[in-house]
Protein backbone atom coordinates (compact mmCIF):
# COMPACT_ATOMS: atom_id res chain seq x y z
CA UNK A 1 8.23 6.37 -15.38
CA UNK A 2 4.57 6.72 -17.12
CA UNK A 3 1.62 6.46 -15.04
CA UNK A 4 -1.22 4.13 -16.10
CA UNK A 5 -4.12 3.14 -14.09
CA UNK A 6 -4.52 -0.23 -14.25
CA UNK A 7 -6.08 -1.52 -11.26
CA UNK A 8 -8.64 -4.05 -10.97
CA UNK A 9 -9.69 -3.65 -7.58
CA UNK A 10 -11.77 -0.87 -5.36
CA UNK A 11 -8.94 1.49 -3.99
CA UNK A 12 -9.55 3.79 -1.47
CA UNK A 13 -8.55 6.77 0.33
CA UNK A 14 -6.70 5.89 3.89
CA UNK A 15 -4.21 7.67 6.11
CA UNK A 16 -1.36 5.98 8.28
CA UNK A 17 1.95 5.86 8.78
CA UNK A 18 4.08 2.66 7.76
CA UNK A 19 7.85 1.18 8.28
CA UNK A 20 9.41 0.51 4.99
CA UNK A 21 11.92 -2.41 5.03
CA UNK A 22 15.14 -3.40 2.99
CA UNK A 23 15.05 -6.66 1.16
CA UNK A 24 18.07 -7.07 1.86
CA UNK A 25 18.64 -7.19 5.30
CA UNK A 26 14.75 -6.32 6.86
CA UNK A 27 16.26 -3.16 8.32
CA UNK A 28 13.51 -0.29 8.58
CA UNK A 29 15.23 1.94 5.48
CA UNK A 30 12.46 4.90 6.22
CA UNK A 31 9.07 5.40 7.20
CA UNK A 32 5.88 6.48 5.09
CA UNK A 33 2.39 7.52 4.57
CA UNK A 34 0.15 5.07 2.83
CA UNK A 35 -2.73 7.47 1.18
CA UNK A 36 -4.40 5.08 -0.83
CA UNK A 37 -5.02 1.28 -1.22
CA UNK A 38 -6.41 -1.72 -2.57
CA UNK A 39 -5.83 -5.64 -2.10
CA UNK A 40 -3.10 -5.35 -5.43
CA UNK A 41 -1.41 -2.59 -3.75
CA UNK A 42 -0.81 0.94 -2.20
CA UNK A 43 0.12 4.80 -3.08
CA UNK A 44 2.39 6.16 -0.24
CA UNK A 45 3.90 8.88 0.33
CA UNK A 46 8.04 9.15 2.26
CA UNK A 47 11.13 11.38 1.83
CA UNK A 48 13.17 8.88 1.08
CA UNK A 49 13.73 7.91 -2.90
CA UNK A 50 12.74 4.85 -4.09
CA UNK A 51 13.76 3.78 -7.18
CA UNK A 52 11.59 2.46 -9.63
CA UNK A 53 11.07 -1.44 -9.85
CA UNK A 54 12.75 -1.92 -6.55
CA UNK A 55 11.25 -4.34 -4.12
CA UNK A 56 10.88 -3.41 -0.45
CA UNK A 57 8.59 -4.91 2.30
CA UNK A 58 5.89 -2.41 4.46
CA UNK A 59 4.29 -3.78 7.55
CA UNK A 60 0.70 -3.28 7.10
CA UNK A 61 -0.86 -2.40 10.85
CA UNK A 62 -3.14 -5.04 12.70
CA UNK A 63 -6.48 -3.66 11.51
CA UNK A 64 -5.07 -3.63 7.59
CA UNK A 65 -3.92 -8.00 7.69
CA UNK A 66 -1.22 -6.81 10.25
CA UNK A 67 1.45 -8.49 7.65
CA UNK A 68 4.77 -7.76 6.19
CA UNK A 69 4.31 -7.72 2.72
CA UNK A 70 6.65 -7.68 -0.41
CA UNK A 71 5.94 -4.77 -3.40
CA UNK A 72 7.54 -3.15 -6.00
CA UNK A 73 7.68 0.35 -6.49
CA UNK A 74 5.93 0.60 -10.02
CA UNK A 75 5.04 4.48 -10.00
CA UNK A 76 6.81 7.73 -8.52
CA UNK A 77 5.98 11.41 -8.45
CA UNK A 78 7.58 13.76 -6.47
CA UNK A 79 7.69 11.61 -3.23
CA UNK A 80 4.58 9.77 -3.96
CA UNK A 81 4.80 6.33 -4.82
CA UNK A 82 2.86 3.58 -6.44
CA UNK A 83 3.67 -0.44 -4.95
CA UNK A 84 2.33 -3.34 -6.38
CA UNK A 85 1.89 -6.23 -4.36
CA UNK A 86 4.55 -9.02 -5.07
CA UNK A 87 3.89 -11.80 -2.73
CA UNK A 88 1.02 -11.53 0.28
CA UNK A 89 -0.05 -14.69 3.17
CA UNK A 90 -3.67 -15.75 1.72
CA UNK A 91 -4.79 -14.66 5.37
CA UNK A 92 -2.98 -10.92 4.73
CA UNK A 93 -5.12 -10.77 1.60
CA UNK A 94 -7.84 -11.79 3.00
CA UNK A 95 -8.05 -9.35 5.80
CA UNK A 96 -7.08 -6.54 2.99
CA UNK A 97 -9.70 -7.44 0.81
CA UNK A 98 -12.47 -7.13 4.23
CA UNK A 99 -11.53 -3.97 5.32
CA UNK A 100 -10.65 -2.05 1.84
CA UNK A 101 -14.60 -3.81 0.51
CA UNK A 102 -15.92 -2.61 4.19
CA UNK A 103 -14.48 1.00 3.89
CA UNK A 104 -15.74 1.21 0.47
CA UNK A 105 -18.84 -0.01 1.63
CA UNK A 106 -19.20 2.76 4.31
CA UNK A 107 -18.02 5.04 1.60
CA UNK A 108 -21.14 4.90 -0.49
CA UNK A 109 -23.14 5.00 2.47
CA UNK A 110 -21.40 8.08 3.66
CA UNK A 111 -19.45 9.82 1.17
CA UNK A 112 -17.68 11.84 3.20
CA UNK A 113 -16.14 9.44 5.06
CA UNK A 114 -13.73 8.89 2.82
């Protein structure tokens, strides 16, 4: 699958652990690492495969919108992958667009902090 970077919101750098969830059925199919995000989306990291285009639900934790939310797996390398967000509650959004523009925030105020 070819990588392009073509976001058009702030991403930044983040670290913690997620449940990844079948469409399917909503069973927890394996758990990840999200290493990056933005409001459109996340970069996470599991040892599970995902295959590319699939659709599969992460629950975000309380301080991040605290929401199950729908993406598709639109990037992989080597047990990294790239989700855009499919469908997201306005209030999930919401909270993900506070904190990722807060963090950013703090990052230009303290560059190490990210």
């Amino acid at each position: 699958m070819k990588s392009q970077e073509n976001r058009h919101f702030i991403r930044i750098n983040v670290n913690f652990p997620v449940d990844i969830y079948s469409m399917e059925d909503n069973a927890v199919i394996c758990q990840g690492m999200v290493l990056n995000m933005s409001a459109e989306g996340l970069y996470l990291s599991t040892d599970k495969q995902l295959e590319s285009y699939t659709q599969i639900r992460v629950q975000l934790p309380a301080d991040w919108g605290n929401g199950l939310v729908t993406a598709q797996v639109v990037r992989k390398d080597n047990g990294k992958y790239g989700l855009q967000f499919v469908s997201l509650e306005q209030k999930t959004r919401e909270a993900l667009d506070q904190v990722v523009y807060h963090n950013w925030r703090q990052h230009l105020r303290d560059p190490i902090s990210l």
